[in-house]
N, C-alpha and C. Protein backbone atom coordinates (compact mmCIF):
# COMPACT_ATOMS: atom_id res chain seq x y z
N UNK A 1 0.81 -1.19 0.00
CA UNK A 1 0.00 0.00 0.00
C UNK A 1 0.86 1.26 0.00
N UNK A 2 1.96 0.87 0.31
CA UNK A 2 2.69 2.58 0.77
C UNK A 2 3.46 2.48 -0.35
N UNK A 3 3.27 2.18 -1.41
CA UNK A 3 3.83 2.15 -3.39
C UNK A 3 2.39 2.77 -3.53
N UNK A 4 1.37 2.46 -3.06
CA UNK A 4 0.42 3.07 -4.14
C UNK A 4 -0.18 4.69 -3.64
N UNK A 5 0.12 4.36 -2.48
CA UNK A 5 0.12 5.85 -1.57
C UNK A 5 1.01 6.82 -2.27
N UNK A 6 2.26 6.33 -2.61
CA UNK A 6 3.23 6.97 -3.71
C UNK A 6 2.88 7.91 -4.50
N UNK A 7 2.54 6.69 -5.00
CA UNK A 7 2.07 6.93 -6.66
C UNK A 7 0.48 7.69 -6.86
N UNK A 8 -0.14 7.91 -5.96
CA UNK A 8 -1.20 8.45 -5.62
C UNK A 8 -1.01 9.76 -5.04
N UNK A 9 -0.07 10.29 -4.68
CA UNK A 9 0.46 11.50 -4.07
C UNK A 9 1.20 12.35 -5.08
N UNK A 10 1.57 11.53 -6.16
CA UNK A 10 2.34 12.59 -7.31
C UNK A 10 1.20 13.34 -8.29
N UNK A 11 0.10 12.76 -8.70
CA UNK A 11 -0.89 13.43 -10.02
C UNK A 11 -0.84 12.24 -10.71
N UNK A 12 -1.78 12.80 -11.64
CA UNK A 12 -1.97 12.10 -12.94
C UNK A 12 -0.94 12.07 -13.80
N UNK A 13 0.38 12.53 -13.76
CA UNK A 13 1.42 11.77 -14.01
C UNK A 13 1.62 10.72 -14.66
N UNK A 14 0.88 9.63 -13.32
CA UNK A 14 1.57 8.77 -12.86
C UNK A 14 0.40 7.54 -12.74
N UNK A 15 -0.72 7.83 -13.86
CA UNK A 15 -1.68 7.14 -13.49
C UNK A 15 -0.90 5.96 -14.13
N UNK A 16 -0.15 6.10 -15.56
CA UNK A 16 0.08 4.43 -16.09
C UNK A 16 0.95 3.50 -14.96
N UNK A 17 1.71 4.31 -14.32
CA UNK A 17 2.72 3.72 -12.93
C UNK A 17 1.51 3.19 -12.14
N UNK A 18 0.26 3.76 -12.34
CA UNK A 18 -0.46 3.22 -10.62
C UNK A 18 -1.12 2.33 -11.60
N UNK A 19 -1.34 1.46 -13.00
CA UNK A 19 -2.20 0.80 -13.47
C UNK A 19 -1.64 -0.52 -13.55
N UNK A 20 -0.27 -0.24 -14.00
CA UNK A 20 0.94 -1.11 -13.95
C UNK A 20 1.07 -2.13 -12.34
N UNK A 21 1.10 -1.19 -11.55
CA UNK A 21 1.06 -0.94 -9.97
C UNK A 21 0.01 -2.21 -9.81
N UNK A 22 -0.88 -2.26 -10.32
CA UNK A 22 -2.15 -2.20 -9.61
C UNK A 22 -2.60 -3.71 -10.44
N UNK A 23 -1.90 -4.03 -11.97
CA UNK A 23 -1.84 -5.44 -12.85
C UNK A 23 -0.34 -6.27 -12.51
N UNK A 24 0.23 -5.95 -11.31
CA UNK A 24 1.31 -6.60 -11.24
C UNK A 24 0.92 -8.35 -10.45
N UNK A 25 1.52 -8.93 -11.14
CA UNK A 25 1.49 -10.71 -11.25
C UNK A 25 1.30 -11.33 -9.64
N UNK A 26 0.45 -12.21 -9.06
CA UNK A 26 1.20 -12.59 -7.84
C UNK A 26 0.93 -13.95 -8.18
N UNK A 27 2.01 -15.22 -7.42
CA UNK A 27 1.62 -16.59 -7.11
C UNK A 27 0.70 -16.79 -5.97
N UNK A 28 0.04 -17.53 -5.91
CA UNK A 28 -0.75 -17.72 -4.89
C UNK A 28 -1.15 -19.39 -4.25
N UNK A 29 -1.21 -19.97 -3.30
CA UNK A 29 -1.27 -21.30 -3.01
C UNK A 29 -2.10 -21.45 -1.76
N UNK A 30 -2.75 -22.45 -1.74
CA UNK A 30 -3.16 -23.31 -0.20
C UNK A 30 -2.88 -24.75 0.11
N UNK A 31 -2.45 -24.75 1.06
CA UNK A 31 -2.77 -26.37 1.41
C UNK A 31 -2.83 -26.70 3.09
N UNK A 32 -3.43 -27.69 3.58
CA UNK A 32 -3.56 -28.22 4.77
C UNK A 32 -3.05 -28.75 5.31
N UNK A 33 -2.13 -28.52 6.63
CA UNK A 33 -1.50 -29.50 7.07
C UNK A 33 -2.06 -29.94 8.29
N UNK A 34 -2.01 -31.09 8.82
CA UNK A 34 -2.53 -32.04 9.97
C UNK A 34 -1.90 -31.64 10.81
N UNK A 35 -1.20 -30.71 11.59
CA UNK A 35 -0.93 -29.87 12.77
C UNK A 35 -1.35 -29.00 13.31
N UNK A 36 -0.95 -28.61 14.92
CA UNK A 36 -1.45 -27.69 15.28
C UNK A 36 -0.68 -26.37 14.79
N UNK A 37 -0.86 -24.98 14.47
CA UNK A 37 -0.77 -23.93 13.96
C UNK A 37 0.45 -23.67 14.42
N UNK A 38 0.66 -23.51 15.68
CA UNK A 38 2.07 -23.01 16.49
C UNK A 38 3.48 -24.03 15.64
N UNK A 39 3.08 -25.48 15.56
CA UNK A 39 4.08 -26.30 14.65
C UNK A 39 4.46 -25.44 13.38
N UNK A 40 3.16 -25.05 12.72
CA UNK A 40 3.43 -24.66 11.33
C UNK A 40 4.21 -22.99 11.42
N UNK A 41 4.00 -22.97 12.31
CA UNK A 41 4.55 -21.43 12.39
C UNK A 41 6.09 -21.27 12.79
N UNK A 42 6.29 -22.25 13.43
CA UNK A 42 7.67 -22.10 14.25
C UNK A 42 8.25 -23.22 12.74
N UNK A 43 7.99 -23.94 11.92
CA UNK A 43 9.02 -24.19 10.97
C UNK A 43 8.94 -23.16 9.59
N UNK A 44 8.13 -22.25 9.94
CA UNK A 44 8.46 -21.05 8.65
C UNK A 44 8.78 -19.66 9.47
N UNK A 45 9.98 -19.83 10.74
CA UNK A 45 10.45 -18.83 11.42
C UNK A 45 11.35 -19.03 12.27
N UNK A 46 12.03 -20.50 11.64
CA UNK A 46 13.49 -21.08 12.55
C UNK A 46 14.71 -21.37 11.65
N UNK A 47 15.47 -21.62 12.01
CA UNK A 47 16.22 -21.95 10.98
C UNK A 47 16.00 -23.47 10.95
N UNK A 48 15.68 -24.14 12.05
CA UNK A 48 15.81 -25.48 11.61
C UNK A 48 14.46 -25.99 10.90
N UNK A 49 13.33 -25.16 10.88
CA UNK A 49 12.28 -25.59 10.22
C UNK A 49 12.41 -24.83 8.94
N UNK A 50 13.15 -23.47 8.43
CA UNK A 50 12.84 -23.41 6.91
C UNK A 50 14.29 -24.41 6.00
N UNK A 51 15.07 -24.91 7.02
CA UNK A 51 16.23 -25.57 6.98
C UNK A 51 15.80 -27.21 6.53
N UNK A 52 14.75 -27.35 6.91
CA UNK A 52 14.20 -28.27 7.00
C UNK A 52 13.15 -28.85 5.53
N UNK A 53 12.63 -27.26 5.32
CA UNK A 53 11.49 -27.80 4.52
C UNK A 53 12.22 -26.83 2.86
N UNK A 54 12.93 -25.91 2.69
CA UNK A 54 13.63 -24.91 1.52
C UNK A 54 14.76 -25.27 1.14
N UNK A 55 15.54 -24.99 2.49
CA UNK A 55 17.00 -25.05 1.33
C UNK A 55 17.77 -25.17 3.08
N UNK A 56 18.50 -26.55 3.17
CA UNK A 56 19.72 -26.38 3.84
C UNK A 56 20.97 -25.44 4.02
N UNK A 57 21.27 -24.62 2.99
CA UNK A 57 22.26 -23.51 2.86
C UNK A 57 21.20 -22.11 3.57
N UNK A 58 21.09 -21.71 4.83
CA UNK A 58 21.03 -20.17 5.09
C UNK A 58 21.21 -19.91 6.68
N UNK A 59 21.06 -19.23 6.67
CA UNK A 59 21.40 -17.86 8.13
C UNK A 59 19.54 -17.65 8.44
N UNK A 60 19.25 -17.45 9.33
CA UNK A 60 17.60 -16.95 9.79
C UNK A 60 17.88 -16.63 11.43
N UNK A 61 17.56 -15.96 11.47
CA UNK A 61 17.34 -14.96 12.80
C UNK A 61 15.52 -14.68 12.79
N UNK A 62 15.41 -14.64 14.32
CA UNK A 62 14.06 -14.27 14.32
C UNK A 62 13.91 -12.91 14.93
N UNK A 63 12.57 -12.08 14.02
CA UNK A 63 12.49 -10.93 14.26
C UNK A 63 12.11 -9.82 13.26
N UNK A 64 10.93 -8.48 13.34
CA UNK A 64 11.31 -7.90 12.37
C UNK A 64 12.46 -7.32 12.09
N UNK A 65 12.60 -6.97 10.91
CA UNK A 65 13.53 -6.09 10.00
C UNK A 65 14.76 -6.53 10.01
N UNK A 66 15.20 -8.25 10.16
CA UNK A 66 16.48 -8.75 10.23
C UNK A 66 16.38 -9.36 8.64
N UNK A 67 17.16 -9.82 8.10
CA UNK A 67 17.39 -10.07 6.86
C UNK A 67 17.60 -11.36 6.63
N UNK A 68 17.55 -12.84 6.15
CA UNK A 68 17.45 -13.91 6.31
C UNK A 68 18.27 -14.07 4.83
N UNK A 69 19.10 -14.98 4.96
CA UNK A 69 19.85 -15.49 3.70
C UNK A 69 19.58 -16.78 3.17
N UNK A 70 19.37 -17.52 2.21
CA UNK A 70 19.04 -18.66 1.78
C UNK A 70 19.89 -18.77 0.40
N UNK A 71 20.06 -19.91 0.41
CA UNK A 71 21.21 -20.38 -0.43
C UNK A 71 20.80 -21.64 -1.51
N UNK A 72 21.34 -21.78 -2.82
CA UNK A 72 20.72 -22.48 -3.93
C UNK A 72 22.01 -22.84 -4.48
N UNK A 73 22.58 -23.18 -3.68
CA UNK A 73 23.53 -23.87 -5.21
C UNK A 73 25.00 -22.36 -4.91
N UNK A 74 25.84 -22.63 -5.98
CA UNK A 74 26.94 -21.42 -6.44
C UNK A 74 26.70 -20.59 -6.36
N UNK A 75 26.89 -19.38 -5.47
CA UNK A 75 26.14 -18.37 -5.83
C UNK A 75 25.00 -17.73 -6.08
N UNK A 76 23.85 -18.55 -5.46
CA UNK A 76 22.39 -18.35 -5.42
C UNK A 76 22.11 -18.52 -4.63
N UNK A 77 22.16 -16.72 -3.63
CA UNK A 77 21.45 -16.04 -2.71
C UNK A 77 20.54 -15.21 -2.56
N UNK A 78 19.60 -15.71 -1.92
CA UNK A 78 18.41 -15.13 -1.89
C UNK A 78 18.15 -14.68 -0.62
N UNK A 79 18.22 -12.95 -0.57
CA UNK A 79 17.95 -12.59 0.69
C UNK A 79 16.82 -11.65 1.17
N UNK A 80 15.77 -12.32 2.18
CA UNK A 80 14.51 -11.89 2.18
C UNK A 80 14.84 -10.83 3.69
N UNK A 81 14.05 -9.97 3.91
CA UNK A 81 13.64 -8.76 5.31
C UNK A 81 12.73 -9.49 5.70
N UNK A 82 12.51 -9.75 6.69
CA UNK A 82 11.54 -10.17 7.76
C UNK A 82 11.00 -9.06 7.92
N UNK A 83 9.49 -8.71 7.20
CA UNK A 83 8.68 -7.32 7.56
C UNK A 83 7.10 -7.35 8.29
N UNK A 84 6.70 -8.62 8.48
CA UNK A 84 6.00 -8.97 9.80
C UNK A 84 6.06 -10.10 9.89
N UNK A 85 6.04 -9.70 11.32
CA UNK A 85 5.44 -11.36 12.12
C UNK A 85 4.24 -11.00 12.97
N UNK A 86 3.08 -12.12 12.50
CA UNK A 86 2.49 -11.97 14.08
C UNK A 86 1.88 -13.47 14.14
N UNK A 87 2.65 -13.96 15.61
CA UNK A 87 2.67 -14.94 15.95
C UNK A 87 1.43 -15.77 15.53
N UNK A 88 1.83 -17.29 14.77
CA UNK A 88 0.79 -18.19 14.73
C UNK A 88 0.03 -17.36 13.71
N UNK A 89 -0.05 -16.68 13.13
CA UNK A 89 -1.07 -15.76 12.14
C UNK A 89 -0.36 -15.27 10.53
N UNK A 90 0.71 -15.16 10.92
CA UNK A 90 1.40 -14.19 9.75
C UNK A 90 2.75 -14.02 9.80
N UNK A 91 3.68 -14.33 8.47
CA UNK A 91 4.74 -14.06 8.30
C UNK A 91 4.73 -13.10 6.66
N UNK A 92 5.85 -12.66 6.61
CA UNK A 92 5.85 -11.53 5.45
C UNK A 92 7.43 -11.60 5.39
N UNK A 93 7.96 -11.45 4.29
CA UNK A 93 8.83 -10.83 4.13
C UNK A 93 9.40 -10.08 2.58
N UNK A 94 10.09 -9.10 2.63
CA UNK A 94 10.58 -8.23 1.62
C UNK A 94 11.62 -9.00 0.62
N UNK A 95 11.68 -9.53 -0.60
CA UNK A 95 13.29 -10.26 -0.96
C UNK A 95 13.74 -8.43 -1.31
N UNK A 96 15.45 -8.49 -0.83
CA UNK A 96 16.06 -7.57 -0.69
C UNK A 96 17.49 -7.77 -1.84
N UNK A 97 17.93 -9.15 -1.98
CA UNK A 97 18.71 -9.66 -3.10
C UNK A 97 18.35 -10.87 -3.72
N UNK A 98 18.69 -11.08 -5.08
CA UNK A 98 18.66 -12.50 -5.65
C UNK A 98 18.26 -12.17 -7.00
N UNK A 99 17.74 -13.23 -7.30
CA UNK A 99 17.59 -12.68 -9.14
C UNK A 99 16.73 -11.68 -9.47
N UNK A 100 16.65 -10.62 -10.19
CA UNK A 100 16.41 -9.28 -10.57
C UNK A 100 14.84 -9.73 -10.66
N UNK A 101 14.37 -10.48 -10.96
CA UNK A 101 13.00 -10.80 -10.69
C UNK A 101 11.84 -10.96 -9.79
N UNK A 102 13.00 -11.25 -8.82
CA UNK A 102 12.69 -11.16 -7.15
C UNK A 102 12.65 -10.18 -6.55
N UNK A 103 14.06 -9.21 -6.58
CA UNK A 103 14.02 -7.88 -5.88
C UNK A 103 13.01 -7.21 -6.03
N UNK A 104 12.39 -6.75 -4.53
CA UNK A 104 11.44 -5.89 -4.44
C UNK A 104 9.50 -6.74 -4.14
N UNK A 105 9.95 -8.03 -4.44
CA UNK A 105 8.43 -8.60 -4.70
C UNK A 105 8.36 -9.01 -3.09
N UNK A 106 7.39 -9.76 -2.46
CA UNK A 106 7.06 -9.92 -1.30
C UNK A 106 6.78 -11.02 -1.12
N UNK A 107 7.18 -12.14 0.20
CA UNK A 107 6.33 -13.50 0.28
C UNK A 107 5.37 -13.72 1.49
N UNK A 108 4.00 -13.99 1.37
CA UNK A 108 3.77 -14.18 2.96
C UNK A 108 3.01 -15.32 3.03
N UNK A 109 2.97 -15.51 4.65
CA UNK A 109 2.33 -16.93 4.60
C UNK A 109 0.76 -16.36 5.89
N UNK A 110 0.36 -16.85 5.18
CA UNK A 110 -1.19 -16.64 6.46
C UNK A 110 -1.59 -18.02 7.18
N UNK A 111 -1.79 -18.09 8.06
CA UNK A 111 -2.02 -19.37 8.72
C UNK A 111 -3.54 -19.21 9.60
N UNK A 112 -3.91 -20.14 9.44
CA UNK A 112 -5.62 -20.21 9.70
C UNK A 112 -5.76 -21.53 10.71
N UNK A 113 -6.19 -21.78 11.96
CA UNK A 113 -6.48 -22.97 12.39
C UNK A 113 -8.12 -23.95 11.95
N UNK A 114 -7.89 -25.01 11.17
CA UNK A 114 -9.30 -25.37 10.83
C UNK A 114 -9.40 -26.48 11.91
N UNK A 115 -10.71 -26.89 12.06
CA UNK A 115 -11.25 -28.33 12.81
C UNK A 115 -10.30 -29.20 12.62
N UNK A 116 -9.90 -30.16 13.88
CA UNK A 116 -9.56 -31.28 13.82
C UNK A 116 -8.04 -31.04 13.93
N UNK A 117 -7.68 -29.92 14.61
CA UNK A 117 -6.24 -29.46 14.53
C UNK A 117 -5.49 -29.16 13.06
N UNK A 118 -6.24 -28.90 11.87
CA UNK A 118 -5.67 -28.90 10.68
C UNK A 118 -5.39 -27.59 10.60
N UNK A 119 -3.99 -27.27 9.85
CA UNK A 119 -3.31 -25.58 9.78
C UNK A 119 -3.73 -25.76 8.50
N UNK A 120 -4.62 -24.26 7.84
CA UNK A 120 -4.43 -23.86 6.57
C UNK A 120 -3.57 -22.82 6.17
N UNK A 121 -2.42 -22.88 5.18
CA UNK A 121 -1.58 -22.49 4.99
C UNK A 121 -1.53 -21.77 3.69
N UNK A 122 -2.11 -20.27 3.71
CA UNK A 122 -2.06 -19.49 2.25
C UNK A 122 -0.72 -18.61 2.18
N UNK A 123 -0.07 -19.43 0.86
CA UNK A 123 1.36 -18.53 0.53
C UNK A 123 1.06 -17.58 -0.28
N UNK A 124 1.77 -16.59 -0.75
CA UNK A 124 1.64 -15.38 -2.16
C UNK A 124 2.66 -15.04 -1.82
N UNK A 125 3.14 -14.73 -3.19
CA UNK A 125 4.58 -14.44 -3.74
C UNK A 125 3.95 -12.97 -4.89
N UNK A 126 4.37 -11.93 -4.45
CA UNK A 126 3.39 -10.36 -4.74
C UNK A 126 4.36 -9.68 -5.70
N UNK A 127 4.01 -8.84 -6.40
CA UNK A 127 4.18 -7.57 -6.57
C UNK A 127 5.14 -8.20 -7.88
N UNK A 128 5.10 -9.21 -8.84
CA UNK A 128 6.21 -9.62 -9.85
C UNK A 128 5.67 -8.51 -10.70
N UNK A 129 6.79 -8.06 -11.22
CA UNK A 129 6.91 -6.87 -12.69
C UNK A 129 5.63 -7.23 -14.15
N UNK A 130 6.39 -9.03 -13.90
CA UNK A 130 5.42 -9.49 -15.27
C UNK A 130 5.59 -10.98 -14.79
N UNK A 131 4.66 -11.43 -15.60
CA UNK A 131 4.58 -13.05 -16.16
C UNK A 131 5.57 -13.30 -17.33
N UNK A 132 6.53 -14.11 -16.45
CA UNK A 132 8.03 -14.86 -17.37
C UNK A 132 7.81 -16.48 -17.20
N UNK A 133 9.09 -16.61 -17.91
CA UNK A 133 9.20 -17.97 -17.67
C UNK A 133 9.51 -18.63 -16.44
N UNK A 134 10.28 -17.20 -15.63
CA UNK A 134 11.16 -17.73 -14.72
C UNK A 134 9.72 -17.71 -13.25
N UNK A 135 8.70 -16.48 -13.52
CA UNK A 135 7.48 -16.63 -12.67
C UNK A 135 7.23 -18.09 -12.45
N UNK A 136 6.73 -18.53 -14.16
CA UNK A 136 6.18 -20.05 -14.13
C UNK A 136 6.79 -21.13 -13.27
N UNK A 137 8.11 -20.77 -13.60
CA UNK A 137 8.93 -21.92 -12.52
C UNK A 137 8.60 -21.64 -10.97
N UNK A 138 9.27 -20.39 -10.97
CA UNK A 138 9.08 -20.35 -9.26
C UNK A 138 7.42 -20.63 -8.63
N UNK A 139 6.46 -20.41 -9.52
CA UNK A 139 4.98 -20.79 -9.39
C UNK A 139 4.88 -22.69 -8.74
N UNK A 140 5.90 -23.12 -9.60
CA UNK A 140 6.00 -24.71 -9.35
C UNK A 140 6.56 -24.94 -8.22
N UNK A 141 7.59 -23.97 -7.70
CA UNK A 141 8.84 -24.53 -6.91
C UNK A 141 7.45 -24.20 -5.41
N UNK A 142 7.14 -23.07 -5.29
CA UNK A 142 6.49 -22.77 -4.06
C UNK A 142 5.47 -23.80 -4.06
N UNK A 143 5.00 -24.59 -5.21
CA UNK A 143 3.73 -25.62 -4.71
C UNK A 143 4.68 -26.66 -4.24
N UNK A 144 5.85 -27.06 -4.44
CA UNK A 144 6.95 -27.78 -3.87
C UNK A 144 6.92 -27.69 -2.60
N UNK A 145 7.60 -25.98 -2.42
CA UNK A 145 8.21 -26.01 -0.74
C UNK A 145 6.68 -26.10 0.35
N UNK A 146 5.14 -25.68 -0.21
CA UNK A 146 3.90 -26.12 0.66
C UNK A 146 3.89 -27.96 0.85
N UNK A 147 4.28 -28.68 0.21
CA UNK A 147 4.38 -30.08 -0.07
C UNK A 147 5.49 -30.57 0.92
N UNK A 148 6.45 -29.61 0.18
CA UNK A 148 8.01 -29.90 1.84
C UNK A 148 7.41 -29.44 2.85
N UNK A 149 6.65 -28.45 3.45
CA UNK A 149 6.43 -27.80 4.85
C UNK A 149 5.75 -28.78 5.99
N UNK A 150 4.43 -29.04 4.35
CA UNK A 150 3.61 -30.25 5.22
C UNK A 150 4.28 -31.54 5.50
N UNK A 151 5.09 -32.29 4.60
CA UNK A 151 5.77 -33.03 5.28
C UNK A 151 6.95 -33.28 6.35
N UNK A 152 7.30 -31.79 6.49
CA UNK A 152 8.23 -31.62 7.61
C UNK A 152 7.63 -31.48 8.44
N UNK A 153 6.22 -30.89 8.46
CA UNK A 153 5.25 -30.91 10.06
C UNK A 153 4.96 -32.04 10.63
N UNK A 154 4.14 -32.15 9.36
CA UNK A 154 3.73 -33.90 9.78
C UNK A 154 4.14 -34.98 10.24
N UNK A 155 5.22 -35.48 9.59
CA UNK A 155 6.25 -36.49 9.48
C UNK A 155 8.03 -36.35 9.55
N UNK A 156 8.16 -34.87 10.15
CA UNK A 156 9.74 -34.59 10.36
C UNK A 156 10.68 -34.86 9.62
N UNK A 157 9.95 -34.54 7.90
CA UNK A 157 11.31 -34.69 6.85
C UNK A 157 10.27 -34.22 5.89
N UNK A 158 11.16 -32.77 5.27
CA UNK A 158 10.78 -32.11 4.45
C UNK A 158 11.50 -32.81 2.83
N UNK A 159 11.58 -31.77 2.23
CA UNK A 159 12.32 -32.01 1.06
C UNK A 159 13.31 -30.55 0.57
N UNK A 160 13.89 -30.27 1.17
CA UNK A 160 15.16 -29.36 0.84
C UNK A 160 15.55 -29.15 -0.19
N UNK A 161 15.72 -28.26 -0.62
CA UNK A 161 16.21 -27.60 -2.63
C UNK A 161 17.29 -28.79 -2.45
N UNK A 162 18.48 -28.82 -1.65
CA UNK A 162 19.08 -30.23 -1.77
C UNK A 162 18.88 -31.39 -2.49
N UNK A 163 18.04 -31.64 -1.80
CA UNK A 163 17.40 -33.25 -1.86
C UNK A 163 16.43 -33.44 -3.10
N UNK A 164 16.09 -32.30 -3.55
CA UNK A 164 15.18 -32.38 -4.53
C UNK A 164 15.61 -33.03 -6.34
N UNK A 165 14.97 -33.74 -6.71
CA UNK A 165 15.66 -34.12 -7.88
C UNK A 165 15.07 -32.71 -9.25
N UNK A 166 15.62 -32.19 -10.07
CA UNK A 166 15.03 -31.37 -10.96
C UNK A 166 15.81 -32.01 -12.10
């Protein structure tokens, strides 16, 4: 909102910036996992649970406005801002480096408790420039890491960019 507050504060300018603004791409996902909420929350805000279910290579600190590093291989760092938390409810964060496609877009996770102790788990990946090829992929990879999360809740073994065969 505080991009469109922006762009809403300069004139008509700037209407094609706020239309652009306003058609920009997001991924979006759900899925259920058979835990209680606090589980699902504390492995997408530890290191040993996003360690667990993303990528074995990173640094995570808990907290806003600390910066979290995640690692892919040679040289493929991806580094997100922790820009909310609120416990058991909501994580957010800013990517701050990594491929030019990323910088600037947003990831968050919403967490919902349903009947029967089941966590519903809505990801979005915000604010992409455009629809690429490289969107399409990462569109696949995040229905991946919801697939790793739940099985790291559930059953205490995710599937790690590592371990993953591509």
């Amino acid at each position: 909102m505080a991009r469109l507050a922006t762009v809403c504060n300069r004139g008509a300018g700037y209407i094609y910036s706020l239309k652009k603004l306003l058609s920009m791409e997001k991924i979006e996902h759900i899925n259920y996992i058979n835990a209680p909420i606090g589980k699902v929350y504390e492995a997408l805000t530890t290191q040993a649970g996003l360690g667990g279910v993303w990528t074995t290579e990173l640094t995570v600190h808990s907290g806003v406005g600390v910066i979290n590093e995640f690692g892919f291989g040679s040289d493929d760092i991806v580094k997100m801002k922790v820009v909310e938390l609120v416990e058991n409810k909501r994580i957010e964060w800013l990517c701050t480096d990594s491929d030019p496609e990323w910088v600037a877009t947003g990831v968050s996770f919403d967490l919902t408790e349903r009947k029967n102790g089941v966590t519903a788990v809505v990801l979005k990946h915000f604010d992409w420039r455009e629809l690429t090829e490289f969107y399409q992929w990462c569109n696949y990879n995040w229905a991946m890491f919801l697939l790793s999360l739940k099985h790291y809740v559930e059953d205490g073994k995710g599937t790690p960019y590592q371990e993953r065969k591509f």
